[in-house]
C-alpha atoms as a PDB file:
ATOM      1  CA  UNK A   1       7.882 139.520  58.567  1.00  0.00           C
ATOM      2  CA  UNK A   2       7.079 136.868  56.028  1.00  0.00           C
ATOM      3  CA  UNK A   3       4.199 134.431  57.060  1.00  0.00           C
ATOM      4  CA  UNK A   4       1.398 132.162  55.372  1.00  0.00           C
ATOM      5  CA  UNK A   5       2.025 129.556  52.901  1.00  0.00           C
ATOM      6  CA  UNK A   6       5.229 130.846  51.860  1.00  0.00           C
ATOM      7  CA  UNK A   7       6.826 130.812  55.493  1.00  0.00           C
ATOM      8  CA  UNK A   8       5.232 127.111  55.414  1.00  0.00           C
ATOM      9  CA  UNK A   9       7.172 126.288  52.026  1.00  0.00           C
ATOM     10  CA  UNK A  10      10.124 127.889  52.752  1.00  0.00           C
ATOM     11  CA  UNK A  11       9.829 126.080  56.247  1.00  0.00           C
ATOM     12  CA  UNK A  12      10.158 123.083  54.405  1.00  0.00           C
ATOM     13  CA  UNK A  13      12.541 123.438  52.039  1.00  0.00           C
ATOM     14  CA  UNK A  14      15.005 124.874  55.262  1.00  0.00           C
ATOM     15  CA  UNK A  15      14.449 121.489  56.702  1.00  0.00           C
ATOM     16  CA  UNK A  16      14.888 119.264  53.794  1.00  0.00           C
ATOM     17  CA  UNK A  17      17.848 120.977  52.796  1.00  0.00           C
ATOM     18  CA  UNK A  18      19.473 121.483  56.212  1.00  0.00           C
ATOM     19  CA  UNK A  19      19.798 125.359  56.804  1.00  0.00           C
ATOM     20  CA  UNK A  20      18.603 128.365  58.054  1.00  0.00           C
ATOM     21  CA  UNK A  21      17.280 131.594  56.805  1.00  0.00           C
ATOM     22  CA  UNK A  22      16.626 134.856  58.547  1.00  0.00           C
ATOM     23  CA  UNK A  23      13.683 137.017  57.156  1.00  0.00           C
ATOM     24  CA  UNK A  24      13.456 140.322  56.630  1.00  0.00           C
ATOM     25  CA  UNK A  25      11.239 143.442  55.299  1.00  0.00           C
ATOM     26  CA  UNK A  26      12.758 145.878  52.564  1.00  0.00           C
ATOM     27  CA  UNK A  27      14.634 148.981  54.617  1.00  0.00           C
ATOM     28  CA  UNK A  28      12.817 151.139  52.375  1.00  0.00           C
ATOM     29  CA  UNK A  29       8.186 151.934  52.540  1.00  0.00           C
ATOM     30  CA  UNK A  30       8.371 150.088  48.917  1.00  0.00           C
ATOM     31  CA  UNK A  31       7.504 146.878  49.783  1.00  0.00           C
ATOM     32  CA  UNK A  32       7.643 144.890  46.075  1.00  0.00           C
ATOM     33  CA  UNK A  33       9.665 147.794  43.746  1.00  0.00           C
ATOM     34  CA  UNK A  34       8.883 148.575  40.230  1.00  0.00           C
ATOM     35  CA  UNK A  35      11.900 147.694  37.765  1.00  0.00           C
ATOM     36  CA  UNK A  36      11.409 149.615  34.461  1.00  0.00           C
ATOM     37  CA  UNK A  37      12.601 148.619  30.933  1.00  0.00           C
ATOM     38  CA  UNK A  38      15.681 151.313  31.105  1.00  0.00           C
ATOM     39  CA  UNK A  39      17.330 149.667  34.095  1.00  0.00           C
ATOM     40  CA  UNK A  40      15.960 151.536  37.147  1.00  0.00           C
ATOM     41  CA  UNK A  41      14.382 149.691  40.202  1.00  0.00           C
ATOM     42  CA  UNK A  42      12.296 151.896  42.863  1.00  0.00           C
ATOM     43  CA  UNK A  43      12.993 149.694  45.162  1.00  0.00           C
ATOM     44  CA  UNK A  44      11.596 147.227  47.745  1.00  0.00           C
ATOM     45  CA  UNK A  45      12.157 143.334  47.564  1.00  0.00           C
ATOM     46  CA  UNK A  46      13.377 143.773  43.513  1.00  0.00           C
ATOM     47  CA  UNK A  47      15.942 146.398  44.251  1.00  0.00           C
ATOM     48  CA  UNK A  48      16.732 143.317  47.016  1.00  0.00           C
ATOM     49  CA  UNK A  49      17.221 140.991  45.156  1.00  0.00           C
ATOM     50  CA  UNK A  50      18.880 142.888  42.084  1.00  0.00           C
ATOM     51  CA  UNK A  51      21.366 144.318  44.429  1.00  0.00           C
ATOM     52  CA  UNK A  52      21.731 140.669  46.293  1.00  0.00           C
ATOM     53  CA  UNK A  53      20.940 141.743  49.653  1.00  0.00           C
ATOM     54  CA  UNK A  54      18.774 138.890  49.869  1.00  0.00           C
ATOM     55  CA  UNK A  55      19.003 135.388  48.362  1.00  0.00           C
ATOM     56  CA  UNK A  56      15.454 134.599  47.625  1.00  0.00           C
ATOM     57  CA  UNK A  57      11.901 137.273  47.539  1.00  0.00           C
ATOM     58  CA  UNK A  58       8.328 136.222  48.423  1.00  0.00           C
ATOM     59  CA  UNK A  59       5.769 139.124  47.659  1.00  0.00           C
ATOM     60  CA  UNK A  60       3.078 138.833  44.969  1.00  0.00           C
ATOM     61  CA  UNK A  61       4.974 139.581  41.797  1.00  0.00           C
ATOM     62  CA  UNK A  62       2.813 139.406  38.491  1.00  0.00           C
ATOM     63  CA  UNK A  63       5.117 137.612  35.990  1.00  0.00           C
ATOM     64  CA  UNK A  64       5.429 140.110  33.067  1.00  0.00           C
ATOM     65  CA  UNK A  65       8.798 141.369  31.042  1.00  0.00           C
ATOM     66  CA  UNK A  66       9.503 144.325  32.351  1.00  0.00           C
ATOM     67  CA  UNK A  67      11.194 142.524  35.802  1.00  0.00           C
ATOM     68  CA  UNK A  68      12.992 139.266  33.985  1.00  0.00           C
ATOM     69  CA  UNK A  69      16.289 141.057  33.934  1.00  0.00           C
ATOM     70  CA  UNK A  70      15.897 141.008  37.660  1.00  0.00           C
ATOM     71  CA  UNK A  71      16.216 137.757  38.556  1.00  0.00           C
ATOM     72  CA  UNK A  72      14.552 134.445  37.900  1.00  0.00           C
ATOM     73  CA  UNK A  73      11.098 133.450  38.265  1.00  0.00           C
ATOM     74  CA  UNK A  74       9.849 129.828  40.209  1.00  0.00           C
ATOM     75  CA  UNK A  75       6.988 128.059  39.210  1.00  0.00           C
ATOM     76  CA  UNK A  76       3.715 129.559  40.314  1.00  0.00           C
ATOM     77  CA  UNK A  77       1.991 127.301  43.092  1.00  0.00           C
ATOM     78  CA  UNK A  78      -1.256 128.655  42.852  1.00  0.00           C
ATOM     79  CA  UNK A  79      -3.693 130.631  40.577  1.00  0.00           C
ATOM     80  CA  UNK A  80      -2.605 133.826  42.259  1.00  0.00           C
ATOM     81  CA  UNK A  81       0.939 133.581  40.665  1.00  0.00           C
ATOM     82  CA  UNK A  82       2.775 133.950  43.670  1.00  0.00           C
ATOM     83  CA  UNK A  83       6.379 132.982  43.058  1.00  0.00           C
ATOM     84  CA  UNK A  84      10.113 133.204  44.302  1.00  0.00           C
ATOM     85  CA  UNK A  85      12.256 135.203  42.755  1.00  0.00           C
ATOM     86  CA  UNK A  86      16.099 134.696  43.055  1.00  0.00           C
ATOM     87  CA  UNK A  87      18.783 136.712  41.501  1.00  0.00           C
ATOM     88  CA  UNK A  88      19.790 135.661  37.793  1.00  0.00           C
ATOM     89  CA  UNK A  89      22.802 133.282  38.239  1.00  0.00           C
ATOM     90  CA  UNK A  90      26.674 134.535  36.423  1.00  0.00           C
ATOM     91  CA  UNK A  91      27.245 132.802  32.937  1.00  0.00           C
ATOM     92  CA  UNK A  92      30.413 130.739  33.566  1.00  0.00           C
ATOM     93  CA  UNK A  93      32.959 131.216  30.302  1.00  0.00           C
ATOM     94  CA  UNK A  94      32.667 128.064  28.497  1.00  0.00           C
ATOM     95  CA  UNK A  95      35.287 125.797  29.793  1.00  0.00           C
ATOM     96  CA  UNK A  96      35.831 121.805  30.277  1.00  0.00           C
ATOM     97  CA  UNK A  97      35.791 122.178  33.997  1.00  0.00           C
ATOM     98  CA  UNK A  98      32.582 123.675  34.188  1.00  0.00           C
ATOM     99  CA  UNK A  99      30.951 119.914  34.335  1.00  0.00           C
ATOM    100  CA  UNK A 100      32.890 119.353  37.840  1.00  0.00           C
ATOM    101  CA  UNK A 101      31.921 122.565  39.702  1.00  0.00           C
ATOM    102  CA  UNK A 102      28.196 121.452  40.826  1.00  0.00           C
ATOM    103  CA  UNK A 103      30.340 119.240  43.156  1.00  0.00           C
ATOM    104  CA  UNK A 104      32.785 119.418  46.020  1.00  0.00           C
ATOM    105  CA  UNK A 105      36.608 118.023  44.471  1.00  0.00           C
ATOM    106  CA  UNK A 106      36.147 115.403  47.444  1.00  0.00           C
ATOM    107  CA  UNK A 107      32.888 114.153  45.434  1.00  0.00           C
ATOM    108  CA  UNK A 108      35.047 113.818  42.692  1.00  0.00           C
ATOM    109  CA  UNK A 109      37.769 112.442  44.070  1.00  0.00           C
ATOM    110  CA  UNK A 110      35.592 109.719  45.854  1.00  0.00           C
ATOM    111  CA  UNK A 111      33.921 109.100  42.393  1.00  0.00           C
ATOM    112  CA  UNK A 112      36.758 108.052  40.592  1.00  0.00           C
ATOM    113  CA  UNK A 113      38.408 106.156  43.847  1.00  0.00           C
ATOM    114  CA  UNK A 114      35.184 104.572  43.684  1.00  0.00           C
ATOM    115  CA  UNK A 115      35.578 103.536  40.088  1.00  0.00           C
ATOM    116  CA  UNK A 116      39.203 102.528  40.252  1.00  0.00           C
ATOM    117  CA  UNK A 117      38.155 100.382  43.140  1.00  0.00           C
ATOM    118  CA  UNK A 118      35.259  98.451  41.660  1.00  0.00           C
ATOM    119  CA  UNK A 119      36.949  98.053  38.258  1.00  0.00           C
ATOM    120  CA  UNK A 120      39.960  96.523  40.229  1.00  0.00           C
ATOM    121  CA  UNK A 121      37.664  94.275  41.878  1.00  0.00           C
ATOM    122  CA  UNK A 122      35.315  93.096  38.811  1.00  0.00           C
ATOM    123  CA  UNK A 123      39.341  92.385  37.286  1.00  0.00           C
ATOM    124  CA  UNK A 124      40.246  90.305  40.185  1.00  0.00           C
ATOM    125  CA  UNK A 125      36.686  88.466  40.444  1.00  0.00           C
ATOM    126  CA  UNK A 126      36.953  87.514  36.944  1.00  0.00           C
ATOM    127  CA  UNK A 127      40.749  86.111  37.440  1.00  0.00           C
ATOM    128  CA  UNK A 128      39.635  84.139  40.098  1.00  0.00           C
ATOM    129  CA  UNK A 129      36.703  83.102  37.984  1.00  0.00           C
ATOM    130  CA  UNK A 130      39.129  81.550  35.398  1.00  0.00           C
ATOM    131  CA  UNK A 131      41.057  79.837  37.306  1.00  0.00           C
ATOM    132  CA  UNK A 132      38.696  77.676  39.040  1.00  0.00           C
ATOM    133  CA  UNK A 133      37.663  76.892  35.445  1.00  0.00           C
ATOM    134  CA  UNK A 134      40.540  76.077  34.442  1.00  0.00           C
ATOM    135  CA  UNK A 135      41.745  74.372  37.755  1.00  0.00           C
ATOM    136  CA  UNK A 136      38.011  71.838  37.099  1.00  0.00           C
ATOM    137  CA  UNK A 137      38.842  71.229  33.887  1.00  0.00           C
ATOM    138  CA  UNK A 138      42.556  69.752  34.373  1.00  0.00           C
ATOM    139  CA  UNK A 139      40.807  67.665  37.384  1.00  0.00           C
ATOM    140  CA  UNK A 140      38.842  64.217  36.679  1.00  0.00           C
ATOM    141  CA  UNK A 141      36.135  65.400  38.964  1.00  0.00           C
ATOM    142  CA  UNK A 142      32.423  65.124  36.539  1.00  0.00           C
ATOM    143  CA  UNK A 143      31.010  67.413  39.463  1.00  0.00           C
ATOM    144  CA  UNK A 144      33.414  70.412  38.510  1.00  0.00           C
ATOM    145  CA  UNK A 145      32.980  69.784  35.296  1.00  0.00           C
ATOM    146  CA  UNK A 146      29.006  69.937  34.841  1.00  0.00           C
ATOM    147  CA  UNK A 147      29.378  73.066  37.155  1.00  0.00           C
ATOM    148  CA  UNK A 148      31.294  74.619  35.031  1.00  0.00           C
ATOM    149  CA  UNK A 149      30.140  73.842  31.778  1.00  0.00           C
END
């Protein structure tokens, strides 16, 4: 079972972010894994990950080459180099879309509702604007005039 400052963190991120997670231990005795430069992984919480049976690993993983084509390493938070280590995400195929997927199409679509809107209303602002120019200056009132001037 995970516990410590890492249960603590991860406590807090589930909160801030609105979810849930459910912990668990590696099925196999390996508890961490070795992954070797030819491809193989021995198991435990890198075989996890690698084989995305999990979403995120805490353990005390040294940061060296050998396990970067596993997944991808956080930032350490201490001086013992603990980190999280989350599978390495797809490369999308370069495509114009690619700048709307971070966000729901309704985020979208309220975006640019949102921008027809306000640029609608700036327009009709500014017509309104001119008019009561113009309406002051074909009037004798000083007032207007001054105000407007």
């Amino acid at each position: 079972m995970v516990g410590g400052i890492e249960q603590l963190i991860y406590g807090e991120i589930e909160r801030k972010l609105n979810f849930t997670a459910v912990s668990s231990v590696p099925n196999d005795d390996k508890r961490w894994g070795l992954a070797f430069p030819n491809g193989t992984i021995t198991g435990g919480i890198l075989k996890e990950i690698y084989e995305r049976n999990v979403d995120v690993g805490f353990c005390a993983f040294w940061i060296d080459f050998s396990k970067l084509w596993v997944g991808t390493f956080s930032n350490y938070w201490e001086f013992e180099c603990l980190q999280f280590l989350i599978p390495k995400p797809k490369m999308l195929p370069p495509h114009w879309k690619n700048i709307l997927k971070p966000l729901p199409r309704m985020v979208w679509i309220l975006v640019f509702l949102g921008l027809i809107i306000v640029s609608n209303a700036c327009y009709i602002l500014k017509y309104i604007e001119e008019k009561k120019v113009k309406i002051a200056s074909q009037g004798n009132n000083p007032k207007c005039l001054a105000l407007y001037e």
